[in-house]
Each structure stands twice: as C-alpha cells, then as structure tokens.
N, C-alpha and C. Protein backbone atom coordinates (compact mmCIF):
# COMPACT_ATOMS: atom_id res chain seq x y z
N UNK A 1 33.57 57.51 77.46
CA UNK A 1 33.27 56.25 76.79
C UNK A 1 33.98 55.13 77.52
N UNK A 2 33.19 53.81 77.72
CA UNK A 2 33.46 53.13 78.19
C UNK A 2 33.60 51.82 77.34
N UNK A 3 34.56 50.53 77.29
CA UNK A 3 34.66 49.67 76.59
C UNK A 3 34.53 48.47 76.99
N UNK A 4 33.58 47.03 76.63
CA UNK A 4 33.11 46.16 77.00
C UNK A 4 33.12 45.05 76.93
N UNK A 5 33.04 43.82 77.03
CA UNK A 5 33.06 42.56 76.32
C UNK A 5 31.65 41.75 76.75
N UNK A 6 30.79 41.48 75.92
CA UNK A 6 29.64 40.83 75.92
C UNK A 6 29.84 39.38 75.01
N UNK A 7 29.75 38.13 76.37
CA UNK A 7 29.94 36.69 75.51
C UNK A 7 28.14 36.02 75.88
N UNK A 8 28.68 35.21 74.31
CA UNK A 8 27.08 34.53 74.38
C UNK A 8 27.39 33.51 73.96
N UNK A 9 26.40 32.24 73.78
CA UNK A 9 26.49 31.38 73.63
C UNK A 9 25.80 31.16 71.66
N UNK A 10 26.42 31.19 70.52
CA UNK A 10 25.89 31.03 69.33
C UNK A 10 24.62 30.63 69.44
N UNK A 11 24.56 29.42 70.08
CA UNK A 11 23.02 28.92 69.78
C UNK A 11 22.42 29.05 70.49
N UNK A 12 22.50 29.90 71.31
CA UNK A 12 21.34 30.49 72.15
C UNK A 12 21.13 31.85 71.61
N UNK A 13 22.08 32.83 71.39
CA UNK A 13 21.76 34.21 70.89
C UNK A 13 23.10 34.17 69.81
N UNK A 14 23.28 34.42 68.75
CA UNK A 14 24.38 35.00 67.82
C UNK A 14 24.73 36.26 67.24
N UNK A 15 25.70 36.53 66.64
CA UNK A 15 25.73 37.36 65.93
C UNK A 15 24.90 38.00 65.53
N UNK A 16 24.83 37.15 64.15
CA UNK A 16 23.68 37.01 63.39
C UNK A 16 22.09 37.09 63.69
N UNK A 17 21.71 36.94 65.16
CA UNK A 17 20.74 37.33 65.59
C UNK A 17 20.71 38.79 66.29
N UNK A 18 21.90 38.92 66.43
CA UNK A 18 21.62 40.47 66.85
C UNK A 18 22.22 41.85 65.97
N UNK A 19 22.26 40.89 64.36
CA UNK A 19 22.28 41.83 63.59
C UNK A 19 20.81 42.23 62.90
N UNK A 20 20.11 41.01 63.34
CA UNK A 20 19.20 41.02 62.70
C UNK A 20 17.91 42.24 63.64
N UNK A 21 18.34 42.24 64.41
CA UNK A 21 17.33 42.75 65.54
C UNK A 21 17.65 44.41 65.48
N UNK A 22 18.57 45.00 64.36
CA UNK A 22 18.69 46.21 63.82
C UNK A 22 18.41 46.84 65.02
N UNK A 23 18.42 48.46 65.00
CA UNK A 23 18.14 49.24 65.49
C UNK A 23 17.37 49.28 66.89
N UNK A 24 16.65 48.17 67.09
CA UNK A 24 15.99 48.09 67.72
C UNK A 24 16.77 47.54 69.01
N UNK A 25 17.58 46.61 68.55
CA UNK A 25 18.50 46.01 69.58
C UNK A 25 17.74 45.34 70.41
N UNK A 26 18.30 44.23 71.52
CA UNK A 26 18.09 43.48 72.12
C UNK A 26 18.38 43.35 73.69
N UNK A 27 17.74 43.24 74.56
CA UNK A 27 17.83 43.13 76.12
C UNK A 27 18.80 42.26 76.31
N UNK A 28 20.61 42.16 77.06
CA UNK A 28 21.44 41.41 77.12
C UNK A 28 20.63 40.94 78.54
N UNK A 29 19.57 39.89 78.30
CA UNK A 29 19.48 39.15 79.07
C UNK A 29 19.92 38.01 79.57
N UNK A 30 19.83 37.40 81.03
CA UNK A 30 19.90 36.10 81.62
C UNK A 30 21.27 35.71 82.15
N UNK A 31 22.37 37.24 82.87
CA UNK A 31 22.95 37.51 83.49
C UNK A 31 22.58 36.72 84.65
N UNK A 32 23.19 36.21 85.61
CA UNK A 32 23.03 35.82 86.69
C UNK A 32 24.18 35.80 87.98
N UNK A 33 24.97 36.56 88.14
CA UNK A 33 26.37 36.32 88.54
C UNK A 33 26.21 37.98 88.61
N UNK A 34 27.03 38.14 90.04
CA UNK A 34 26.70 39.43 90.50
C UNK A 34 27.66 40.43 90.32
N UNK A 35 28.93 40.09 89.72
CA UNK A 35 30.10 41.17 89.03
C UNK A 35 29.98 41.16 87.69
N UNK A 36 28.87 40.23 86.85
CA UNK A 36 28.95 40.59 85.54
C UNK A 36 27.42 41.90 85.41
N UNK A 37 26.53 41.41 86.56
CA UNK A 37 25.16 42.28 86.58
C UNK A 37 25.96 43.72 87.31
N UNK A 38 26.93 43.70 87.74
CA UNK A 38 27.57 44.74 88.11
C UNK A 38 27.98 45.95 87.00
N UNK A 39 29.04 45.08 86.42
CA UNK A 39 29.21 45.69 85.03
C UNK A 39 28.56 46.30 84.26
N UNK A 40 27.11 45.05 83.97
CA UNK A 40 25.96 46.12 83.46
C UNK A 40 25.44 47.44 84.26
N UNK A 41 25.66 47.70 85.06
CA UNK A 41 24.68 48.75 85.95
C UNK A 41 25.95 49.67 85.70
N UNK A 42 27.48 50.11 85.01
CA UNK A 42 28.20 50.98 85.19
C UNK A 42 28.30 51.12 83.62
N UNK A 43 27.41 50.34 82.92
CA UNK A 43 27.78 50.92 81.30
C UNK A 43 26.54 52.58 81.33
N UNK A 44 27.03 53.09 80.13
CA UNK A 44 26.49 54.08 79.82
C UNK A 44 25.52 54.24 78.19
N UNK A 45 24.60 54.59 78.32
CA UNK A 45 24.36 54.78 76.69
C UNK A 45 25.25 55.46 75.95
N UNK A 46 26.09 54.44 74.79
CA UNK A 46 26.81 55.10 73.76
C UNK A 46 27.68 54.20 74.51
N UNK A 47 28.06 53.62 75.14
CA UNK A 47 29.55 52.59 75.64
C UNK A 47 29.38 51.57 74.08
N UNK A 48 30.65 50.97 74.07
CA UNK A 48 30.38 49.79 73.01
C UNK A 48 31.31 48.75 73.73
N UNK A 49 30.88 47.42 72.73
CA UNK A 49 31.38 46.15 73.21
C UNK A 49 31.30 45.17 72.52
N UNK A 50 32.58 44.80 72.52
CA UNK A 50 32.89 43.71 72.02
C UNK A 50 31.64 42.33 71.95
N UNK A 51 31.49 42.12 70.92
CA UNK A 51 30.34 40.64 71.01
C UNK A 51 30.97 39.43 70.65
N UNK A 52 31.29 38.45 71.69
CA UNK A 52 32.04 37.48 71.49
C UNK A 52 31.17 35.89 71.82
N UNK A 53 31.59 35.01 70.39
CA UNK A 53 30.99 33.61 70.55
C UNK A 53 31.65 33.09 71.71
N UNK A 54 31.11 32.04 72.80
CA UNK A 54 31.75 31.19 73.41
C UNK A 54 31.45 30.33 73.04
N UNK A 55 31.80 29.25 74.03
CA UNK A 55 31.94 27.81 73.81
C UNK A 55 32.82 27.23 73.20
N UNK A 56 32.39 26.98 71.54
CA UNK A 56 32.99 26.37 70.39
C UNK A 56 33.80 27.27 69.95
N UNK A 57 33.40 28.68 69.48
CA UNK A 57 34.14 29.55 68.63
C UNK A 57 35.08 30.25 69.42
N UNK A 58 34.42 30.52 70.48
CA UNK A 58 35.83 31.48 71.04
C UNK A 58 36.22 32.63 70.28
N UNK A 59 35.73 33.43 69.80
CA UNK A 59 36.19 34.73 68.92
C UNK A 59 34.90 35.90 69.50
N UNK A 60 35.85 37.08 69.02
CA UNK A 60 34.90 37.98 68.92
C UNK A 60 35.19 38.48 67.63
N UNK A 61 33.56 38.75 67.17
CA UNK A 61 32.61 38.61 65.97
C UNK A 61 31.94 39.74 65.59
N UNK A 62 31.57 40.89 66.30
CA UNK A 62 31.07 41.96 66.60
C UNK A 62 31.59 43.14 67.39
N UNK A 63 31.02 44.16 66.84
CA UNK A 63 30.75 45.53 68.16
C UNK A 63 29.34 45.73 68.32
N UNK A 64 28.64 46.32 69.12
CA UNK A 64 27.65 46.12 69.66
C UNK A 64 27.36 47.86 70.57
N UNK A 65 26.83 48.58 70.80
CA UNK A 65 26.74 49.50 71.63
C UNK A 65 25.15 49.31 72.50
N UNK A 66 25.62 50.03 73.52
CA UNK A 66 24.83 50.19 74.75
C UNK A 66 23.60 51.01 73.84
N UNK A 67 22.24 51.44 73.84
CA UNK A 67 21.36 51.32 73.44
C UNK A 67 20.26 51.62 74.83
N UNK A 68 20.58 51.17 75.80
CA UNK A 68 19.23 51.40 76.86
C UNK A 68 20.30 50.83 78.35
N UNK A 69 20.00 52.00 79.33
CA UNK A 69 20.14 51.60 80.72
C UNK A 69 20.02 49.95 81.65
N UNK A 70 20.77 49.80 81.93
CA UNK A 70 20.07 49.20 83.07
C UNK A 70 18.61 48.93 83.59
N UNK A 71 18.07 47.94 83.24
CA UNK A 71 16.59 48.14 83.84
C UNK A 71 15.94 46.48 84.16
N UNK A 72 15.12 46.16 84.51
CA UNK A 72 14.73 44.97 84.95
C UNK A 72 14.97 43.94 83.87
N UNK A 73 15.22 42.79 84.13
CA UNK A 73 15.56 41.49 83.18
C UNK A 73 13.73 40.63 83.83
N UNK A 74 13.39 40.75 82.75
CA UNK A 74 12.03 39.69 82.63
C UNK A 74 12.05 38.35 82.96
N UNK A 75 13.20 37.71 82.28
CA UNK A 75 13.40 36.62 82.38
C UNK A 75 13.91 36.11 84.13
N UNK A 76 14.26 37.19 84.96
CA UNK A 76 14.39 36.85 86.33
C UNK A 76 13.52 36.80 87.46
N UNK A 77 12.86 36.11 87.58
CA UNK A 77 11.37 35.92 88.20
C UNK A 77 11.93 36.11 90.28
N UNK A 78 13.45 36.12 90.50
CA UNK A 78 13.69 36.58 91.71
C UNK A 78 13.48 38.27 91.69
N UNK A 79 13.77 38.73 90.79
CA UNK A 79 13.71 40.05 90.10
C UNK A 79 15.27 41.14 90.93
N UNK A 80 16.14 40.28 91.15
CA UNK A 80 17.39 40.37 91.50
C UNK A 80 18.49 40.92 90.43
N UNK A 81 17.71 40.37 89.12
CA UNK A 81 18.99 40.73 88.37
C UNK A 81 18.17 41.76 87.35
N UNK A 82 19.05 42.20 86.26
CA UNK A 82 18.61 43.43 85.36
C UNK A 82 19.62 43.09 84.20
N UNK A 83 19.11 43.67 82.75
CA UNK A 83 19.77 44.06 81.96
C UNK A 83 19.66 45.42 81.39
N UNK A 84 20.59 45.48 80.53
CA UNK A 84 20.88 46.55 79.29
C UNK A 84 20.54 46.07 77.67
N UNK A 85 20.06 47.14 77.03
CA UNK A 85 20.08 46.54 75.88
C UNK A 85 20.59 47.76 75.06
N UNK A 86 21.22 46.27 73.77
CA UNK A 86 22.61 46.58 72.91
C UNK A 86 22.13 46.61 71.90
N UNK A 87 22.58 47.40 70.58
CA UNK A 87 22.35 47.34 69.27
C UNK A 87 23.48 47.32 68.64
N UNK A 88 23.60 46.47 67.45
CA UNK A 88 24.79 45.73 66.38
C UNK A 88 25.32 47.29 65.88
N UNK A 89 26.80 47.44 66.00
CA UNK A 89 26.73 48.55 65.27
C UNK A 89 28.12 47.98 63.94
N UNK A 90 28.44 46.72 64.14
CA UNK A 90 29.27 46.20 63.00
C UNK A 90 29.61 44.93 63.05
N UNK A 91 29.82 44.21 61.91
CA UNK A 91 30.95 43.00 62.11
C UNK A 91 32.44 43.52 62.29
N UNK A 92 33.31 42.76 63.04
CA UNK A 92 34.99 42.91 62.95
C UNK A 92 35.36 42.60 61.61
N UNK A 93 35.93 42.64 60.90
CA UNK A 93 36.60 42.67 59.39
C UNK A 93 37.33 41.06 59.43
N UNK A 94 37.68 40.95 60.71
CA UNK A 94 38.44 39.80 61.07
C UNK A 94 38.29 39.28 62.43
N UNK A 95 37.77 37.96 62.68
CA UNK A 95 37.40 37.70 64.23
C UNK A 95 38.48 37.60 64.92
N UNK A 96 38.75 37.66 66.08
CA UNK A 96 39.43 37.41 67.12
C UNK A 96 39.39 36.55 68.32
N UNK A 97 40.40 35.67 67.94
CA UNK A 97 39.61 34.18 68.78
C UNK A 97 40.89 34.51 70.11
N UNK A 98 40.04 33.94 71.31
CA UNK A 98 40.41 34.00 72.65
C UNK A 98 42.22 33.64 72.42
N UNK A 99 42.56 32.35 71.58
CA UNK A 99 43.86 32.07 71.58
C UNK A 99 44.73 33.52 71.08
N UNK A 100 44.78 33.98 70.38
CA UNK A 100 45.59 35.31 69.70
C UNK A 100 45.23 36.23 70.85
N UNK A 101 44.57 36.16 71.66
CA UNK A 101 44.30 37.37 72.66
C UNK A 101 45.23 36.77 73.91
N UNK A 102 44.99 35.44 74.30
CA UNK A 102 45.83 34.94 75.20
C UNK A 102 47.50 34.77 74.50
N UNK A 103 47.63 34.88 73.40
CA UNK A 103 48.79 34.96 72.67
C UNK A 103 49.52 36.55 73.06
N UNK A 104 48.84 37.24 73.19
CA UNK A 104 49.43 38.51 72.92
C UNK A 104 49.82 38.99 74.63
N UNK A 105 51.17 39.42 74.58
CA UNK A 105 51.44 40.05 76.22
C UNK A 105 50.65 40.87 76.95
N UNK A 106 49.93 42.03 75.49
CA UNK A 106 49.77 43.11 76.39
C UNK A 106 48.47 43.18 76.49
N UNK A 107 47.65 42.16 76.55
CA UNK A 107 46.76 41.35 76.69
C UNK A 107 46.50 40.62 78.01
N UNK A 108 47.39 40.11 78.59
CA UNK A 108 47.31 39.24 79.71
C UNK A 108 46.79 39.82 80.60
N UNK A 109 46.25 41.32 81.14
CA UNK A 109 45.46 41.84 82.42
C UNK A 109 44.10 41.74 82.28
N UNK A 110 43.73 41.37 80.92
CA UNK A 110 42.22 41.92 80.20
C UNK A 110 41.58 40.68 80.92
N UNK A 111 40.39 41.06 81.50
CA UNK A 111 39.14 40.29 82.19
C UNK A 111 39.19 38.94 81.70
N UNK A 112 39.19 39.02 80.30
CA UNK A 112 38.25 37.76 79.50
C UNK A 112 39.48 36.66 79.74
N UNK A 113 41.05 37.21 80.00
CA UNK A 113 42.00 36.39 80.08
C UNK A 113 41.60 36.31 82.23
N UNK A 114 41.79 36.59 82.44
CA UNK A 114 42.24 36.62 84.29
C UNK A 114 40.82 35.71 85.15
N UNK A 115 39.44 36.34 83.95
CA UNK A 115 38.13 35.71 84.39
C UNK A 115 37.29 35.56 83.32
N UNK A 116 37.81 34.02 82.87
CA UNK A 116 37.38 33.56 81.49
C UNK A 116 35.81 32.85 81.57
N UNK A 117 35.15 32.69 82.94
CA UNK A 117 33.86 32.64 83.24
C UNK A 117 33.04 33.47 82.88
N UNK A 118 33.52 34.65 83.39
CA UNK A 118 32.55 35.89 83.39
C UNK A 118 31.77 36.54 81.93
N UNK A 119 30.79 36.48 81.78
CA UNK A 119 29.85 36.79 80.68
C UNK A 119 29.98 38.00 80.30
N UNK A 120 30.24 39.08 81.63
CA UNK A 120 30.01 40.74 80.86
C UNK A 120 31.57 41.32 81.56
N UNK A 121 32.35 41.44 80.98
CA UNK A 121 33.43 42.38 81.38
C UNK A 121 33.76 43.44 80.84
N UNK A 122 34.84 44.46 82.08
CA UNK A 122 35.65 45.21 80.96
C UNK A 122 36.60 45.09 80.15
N UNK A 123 36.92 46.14 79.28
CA UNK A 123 38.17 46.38 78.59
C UNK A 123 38.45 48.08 78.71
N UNK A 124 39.56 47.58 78.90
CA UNK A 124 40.25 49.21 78.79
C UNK A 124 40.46 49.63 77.63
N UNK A 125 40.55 51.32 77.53
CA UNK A 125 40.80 51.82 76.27
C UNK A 125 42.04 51.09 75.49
N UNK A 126 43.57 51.13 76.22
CA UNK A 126 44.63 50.36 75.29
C UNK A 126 43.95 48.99 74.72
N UNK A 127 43.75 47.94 75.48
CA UNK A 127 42.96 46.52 75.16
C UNK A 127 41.83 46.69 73.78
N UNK A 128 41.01 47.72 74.07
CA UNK A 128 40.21 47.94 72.80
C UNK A 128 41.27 47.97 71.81
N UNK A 129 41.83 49.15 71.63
CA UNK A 129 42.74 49.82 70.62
C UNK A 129 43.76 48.31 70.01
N UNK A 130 43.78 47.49 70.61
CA UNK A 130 44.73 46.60 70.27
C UNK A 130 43.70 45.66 69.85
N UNK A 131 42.75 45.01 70.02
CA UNK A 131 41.87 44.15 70.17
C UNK A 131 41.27 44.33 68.23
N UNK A 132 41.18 46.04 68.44
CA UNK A 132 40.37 46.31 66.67
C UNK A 132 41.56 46.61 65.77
N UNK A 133 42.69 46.82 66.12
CA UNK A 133 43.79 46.48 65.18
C UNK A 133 44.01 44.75 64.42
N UNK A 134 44.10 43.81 65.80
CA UNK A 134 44.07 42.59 65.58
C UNK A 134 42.63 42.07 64.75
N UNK A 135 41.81 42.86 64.74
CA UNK A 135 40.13 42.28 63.89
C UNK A 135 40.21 43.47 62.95
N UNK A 136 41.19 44.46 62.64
CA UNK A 136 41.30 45.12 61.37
C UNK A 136 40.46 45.80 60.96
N UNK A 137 39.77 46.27 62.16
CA UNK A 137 38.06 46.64 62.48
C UNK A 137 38.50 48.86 62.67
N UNK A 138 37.51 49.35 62.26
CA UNK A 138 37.46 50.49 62.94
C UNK A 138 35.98 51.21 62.79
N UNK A 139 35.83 52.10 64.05
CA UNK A 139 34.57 52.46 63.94
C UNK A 139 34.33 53.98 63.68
C-alpha cells in the first residue's frame, strides 16, 4: 500500500463532488506537470489519498482511494498526459489545514511542505499515520 496526496481546486472539483460521484469515482484529471503525472503512473489499485482543498482552504477534507490505473486523460488533446481514477472512501472527522502540517516537525520532509506546487504527491506511511491522528480520522 501506497499513500497519497491529491489537491484540487473547490470550485473546480470538491469534496463534495467527489462524494457525490459514489462508487463510481472520478478520472483525477487535468494533471499537466510531469512529476505529478509521474506519481500517477506508480499508484496502485487500492493505494489511498489524501483529498485536499487548495487555494482558499488549504486543508485536507477527505480520503479517496485509487479505483482504476493509469490510463489516458481525455481532456489532453497532446495525449501526453494520463490519469487515474479515485473513489471517496470518507470524510476526515477533522480537516487538516496546510498551517498545522507546516506546524508540526515531523512533518517538514512531506512533499506538500518541500513542493507546495505540486498537485499529486507522496506521503509516507509515518506522515499518513500522523496526518489521520491530527484529522482524528481512521479507516
């Protein structure tokens, strides 16, 4: 098992929209950046990941699991890039906003702190384990 961080933009895709999309889950499309389309191509079905608002909110809001391979992104008409698609598998009990993550020491190696650009990163097993303590979350 592998552990993830997937950021979106609220008003373009939310939470709430990809709770709604049940079971069926949704294509993490419109990747464009070639270490986050990277990332996608090393998840596995059954990986999970963190689903985090950017922009305004800055928290993560969700878990989310892998659901479907790697496979072409529609929306890329160079046909260069690809996604995966994810299905909601909870809310966090308690969100976790970027500040309490940049607050915390053992925190400071984790992607989302070192490469706060990047849309799809990892997390390591400790970083998870600390991450769903702090959102009071378990799966």
């Amino acid at each position: 098992m592998q552990y993830w961080l997937l950021k979106s933009e609220p008003s373009s895709w939310s939470w709430q929209d990809q709770l709604d999309r049940g079971d069926a889950g949704e294509g993490w499309d419109g990747v464009r950046n070639y270490q986050a389309s990277n990332n996608m191509k090393a998840m596995q079905i059954g990986d999970l990941a963190f689903f985090y608002h950017s922009v305004n909110e800055k928290q993560i809001v969700g878990i989310v699991e892998i659901c479907a391979l790697y496979h072409p992104d529609p929306t890329d008409a160079s046909g260069r890039f690809g996604m995966v698609t994810v299905k909601a598998v909870k809310n966090v009990s308690k969100p976790v906003t970027l500040a309490s993550i940049k607050a915390d020491e053992r925190l400071q190696d984790m992607a989302l702190v070192r490469q706060a650009r990047l849309s799809v990163t990892p997390v390591t097993e400790p970083q998870w384990r600390i991450i769903m303590d702090m959102a009071e979350t378990t799966i």
